[in-house]
N, C-alpha and C. Protein backbone atom coordinates (compact mmCIF):
# COMPACT_ATOMS: atom_id res chain seq x y z
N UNK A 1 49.90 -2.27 -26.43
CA UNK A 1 50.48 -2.31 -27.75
C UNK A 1 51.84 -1.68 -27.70
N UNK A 2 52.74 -2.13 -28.68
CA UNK A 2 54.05 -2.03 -28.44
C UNK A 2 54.63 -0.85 -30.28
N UNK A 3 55.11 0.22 -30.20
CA UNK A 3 55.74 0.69 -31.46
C UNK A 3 57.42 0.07 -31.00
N UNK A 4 58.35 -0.33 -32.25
CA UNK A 4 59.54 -0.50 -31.70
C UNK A 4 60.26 0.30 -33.07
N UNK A 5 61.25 1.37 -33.12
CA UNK A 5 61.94 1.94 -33.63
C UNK A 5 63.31 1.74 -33.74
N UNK A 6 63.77 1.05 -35.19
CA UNK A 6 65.55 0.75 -35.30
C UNK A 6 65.81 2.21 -35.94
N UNK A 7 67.19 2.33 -35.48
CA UNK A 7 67.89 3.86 -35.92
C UNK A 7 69.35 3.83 -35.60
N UNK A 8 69.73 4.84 -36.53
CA UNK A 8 71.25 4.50 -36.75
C UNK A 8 71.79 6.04 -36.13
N UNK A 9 72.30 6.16 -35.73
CA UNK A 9 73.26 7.72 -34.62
C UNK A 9 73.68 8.59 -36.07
N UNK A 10 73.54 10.06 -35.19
CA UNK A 10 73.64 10.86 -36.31
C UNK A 10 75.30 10.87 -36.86
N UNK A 11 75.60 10.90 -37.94
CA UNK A 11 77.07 10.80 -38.66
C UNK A 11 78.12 11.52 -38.08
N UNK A 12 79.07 10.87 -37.73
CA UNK A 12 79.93 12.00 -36.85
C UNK A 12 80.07 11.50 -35.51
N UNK A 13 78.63 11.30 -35.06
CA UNK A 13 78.43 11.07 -33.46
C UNK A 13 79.08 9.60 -32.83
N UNK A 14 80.39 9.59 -31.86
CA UNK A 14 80.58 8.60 -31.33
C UNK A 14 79.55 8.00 -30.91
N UNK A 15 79.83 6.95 -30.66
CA UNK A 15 79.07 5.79 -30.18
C UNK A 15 78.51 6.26 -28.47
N UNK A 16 79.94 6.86 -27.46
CA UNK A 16 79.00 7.17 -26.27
C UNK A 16 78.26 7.96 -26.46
N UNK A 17 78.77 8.62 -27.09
CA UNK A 17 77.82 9.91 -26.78
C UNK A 17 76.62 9.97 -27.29
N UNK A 18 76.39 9.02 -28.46
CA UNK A 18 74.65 8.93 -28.92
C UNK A 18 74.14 8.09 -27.70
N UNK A 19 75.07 6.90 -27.42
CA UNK A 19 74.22 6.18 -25.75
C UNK A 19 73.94 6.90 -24.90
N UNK A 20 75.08 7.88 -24.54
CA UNK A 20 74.94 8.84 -23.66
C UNK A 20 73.64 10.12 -23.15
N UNK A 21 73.49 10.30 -24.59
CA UNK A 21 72.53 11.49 -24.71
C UNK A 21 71.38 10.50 -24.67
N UNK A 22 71.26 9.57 -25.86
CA UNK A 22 69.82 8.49 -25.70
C UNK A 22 69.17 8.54 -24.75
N UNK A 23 70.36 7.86 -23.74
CA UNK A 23 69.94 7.22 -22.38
C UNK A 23 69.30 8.30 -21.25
N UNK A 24 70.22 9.64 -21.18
CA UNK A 24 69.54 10.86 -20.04
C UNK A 24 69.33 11.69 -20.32
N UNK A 25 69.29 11.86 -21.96
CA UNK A 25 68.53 13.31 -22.40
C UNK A 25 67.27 13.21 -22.55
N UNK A 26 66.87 12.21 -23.64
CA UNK A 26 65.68 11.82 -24.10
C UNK A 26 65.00 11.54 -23.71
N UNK A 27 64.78 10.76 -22.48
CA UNK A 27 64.11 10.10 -21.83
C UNK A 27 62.84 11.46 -20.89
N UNK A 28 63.62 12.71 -20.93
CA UNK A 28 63.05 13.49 -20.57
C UNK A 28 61.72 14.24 -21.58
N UNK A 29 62.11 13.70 -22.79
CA UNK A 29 61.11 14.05 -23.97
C UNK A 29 59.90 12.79 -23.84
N UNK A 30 60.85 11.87 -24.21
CA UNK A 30 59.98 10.66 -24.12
C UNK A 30 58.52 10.76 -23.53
N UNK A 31 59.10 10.35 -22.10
CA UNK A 31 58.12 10.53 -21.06
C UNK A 31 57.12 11.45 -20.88
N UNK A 32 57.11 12.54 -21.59
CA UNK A 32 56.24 13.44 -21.55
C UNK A 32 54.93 13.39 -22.31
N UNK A 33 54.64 12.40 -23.15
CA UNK A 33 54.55 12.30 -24.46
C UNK A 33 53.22 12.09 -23.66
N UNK A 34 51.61 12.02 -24.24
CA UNK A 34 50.18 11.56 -23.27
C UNK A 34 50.33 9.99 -23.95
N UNK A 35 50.40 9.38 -23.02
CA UNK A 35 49.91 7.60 -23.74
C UNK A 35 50.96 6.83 -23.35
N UNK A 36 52.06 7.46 -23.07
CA UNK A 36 53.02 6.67 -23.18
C UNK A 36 53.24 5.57 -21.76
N UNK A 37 53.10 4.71 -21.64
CA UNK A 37 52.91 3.53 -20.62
C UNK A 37 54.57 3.15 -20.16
N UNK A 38 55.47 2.89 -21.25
CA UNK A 38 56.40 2.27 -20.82
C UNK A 38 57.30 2.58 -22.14
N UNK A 39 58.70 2.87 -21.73
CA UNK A 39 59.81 3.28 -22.92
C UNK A 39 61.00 2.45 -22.43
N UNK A 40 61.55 1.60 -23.25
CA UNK A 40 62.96 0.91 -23.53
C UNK A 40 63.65 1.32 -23.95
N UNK A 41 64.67 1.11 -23.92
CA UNK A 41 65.82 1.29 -24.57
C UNK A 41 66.67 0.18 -25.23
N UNK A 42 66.85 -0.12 -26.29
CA UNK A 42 68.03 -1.60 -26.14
C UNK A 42 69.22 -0.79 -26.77
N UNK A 43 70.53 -0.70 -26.43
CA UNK A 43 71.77 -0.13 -26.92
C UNK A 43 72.28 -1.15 -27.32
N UNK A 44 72.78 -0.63 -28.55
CA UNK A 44 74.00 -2.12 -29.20
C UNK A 44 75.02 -2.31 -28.11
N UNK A 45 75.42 -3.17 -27.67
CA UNK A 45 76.56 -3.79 -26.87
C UNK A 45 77.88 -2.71 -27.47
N UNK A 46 79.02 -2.09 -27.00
CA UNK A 46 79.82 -1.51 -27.55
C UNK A 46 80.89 -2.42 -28.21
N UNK A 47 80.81 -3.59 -27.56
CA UNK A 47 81.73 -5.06 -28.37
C UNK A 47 81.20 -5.24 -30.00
N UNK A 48 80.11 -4.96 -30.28
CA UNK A 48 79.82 -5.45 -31.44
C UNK A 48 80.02 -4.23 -32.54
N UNK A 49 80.86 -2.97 -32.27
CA UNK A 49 81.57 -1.87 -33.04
C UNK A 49 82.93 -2.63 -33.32
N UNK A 50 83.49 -3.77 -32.69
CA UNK A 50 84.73 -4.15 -33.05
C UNK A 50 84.85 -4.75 -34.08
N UNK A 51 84.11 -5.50 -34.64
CA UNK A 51 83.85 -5.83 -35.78
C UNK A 51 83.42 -5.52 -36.96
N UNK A 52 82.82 -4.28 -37.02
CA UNK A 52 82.26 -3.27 -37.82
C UNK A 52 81.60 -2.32 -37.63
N UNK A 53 80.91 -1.71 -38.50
CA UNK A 53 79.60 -1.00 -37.83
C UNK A 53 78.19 -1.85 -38.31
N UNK A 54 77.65 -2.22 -36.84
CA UNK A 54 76.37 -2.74 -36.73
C UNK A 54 75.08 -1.79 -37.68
N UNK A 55 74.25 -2.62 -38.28
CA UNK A 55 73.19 -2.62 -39.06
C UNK A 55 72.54 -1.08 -37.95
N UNK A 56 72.25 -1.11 -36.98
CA UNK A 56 71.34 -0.24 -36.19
C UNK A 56 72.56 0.06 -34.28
N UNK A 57 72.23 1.19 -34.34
CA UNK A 57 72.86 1.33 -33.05
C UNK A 57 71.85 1.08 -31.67
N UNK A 58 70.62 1.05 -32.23
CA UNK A 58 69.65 0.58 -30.82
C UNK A 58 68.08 0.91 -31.74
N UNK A 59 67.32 0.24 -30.63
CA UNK A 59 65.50 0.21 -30.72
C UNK A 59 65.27 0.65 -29.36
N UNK A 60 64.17 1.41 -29.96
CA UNK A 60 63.34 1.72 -28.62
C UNK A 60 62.29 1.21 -28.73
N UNK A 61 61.15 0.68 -27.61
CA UNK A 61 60.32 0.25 -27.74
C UNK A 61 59.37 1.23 -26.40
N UNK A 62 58.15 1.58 -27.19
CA UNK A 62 57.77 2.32 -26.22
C UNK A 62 55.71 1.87 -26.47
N UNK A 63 55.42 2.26 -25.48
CA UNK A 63 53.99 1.13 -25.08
C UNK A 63 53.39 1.77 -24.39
N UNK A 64 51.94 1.35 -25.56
CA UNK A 64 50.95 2.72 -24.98
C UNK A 64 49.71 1.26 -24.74
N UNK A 65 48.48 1.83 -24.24
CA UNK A 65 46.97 1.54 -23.55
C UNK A 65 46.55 0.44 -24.65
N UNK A 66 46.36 1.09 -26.22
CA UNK A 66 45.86 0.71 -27.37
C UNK A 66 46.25 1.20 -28.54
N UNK A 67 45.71 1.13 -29.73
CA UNK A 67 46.21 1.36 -30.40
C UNK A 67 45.80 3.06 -30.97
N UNK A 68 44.57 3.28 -30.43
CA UNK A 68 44.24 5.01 -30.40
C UNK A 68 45.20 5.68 -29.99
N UNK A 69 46.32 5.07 -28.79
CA UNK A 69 46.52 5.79 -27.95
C UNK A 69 47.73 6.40 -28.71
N UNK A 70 48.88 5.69 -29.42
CA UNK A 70 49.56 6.45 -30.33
C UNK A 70 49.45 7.17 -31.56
N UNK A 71 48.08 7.50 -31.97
CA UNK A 71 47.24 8.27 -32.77
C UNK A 71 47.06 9.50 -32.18
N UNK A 72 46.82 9.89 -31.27
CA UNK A 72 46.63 10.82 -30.22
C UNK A 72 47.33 11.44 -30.04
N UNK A 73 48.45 10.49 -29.68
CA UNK A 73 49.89 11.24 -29.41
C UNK A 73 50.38 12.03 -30.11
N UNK A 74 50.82 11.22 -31.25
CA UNK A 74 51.08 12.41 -32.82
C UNK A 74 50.78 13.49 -32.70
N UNK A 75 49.38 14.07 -32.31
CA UNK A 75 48.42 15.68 -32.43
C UNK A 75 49.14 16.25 -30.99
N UNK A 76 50.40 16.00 -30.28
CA UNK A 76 50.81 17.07 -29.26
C UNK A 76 52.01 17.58 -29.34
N UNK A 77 52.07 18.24 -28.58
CA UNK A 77 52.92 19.40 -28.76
C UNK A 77 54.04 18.46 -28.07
N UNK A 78 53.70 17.53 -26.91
CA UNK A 78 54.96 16.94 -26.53
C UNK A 78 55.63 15.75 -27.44
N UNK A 79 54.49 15.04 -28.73
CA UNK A 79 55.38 14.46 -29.63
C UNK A 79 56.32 15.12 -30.77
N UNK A 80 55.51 16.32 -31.00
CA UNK A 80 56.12 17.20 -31.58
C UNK A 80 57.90 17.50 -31.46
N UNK A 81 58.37 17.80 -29.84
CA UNK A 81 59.24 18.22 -28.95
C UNK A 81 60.19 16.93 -29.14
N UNK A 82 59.66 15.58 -29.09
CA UNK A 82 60.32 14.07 -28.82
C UNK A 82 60.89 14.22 -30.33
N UNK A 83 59.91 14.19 -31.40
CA UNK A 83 60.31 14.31 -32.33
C UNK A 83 61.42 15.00 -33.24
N UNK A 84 61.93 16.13 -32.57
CA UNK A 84 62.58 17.21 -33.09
C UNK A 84 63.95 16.99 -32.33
N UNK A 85 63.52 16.36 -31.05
CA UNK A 85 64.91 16.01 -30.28
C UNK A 85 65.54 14.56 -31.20
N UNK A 86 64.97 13.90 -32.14
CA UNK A 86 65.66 12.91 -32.55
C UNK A 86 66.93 13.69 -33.45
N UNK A 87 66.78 14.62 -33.90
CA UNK A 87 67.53 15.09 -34.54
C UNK A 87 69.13 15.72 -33.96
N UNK A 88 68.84 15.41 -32.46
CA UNK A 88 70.30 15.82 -31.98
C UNK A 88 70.79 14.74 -31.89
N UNK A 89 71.08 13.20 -31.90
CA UNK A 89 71.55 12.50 -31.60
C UNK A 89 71.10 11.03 -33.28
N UNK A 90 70.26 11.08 -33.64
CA UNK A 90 69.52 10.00 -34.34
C UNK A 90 69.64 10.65 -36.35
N UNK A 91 69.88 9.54 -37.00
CA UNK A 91 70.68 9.74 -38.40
C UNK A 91 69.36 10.85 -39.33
N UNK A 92 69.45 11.48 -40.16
CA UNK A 92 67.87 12.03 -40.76
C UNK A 92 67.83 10.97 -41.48
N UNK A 93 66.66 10.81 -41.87
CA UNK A 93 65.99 10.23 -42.58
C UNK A 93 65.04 9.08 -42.06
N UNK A 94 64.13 8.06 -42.80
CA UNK A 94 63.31 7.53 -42.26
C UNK A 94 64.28 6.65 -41.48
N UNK A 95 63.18 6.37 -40.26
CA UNK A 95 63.79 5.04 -38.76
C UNK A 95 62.79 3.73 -39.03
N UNK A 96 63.23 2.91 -39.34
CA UNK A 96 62.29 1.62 -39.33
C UNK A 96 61.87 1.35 -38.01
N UNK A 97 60.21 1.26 -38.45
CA UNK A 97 59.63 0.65 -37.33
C UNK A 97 58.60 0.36 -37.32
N UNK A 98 57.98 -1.05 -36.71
CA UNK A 98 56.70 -1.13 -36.75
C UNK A 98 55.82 -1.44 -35.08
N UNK A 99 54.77 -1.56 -35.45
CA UNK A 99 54.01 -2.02 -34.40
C UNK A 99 53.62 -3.19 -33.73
N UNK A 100 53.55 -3.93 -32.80
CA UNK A 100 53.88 -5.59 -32.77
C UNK A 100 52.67 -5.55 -31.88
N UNK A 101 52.25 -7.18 -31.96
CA UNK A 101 51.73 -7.70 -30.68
C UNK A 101 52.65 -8.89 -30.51
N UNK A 102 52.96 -9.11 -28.89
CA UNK A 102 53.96 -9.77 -28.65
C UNK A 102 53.31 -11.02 -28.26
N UNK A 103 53.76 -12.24 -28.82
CA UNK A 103 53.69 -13.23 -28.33
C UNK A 103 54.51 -14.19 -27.46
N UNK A 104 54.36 -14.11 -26.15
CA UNK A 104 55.60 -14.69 -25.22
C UNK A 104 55.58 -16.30 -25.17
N UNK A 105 56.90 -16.92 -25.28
CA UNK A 105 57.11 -17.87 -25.82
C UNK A 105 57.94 -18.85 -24.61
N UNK A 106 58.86 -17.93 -24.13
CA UNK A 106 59.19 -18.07 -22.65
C UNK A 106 58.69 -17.06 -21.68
N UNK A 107 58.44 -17.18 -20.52
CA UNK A 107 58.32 -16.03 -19.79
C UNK A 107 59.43 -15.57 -18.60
């Protein structure tokens, strides 16, 4: 099972530097997390700031066993930690996101 999270960089924060931190800070929270199978990243392309500012600066998609398994997670101390780190880099307030089952269409 797949959670995927859109989110917009905290106000202020250039564009590298929310990729920046995203990409090799977090990942150290992430991963820690019990359940967690597999974590993405998608970064907005930096071409598509030339035109404005994009709807979302990136999704993460991160993939656990089942669907217990991110229920679980919630009750630790290491989502706790993931959680609190969104706040150095990621906008406050709610992040849209839901839960998918993927249906592959090409492979």
């Amino acid at each position: 099972m797949k959670a995927l999270s859109f989110f917009k960089r905290r106000a202020g924060m250039p564009v590298e530097e929310f990729q920046a931190y995203w990409r090799t800070r977090h990942p150290d929270v992430v991963t820690k997390v019990p359940g967690v199978r597999r974590y993405v990243q998608s970064h907005t392309r930096p071409a598509a700031y030339r035109s404005g500012e994009p709807v979302y600066d990136g999704i993460a998609e991160v993939w656990f066993d089942d669907s217990a398994a991110p229920r679980a997670a919630t009750t630790t101390p290491e989502w706790d930690r993931a959680q609190a780190d969104d706040g150095n880099f990621i906008a406050p307030g709610p992040v849209a996101f839901i839960v998918t089952t993927e249906h592959v269409i090409v492979a």
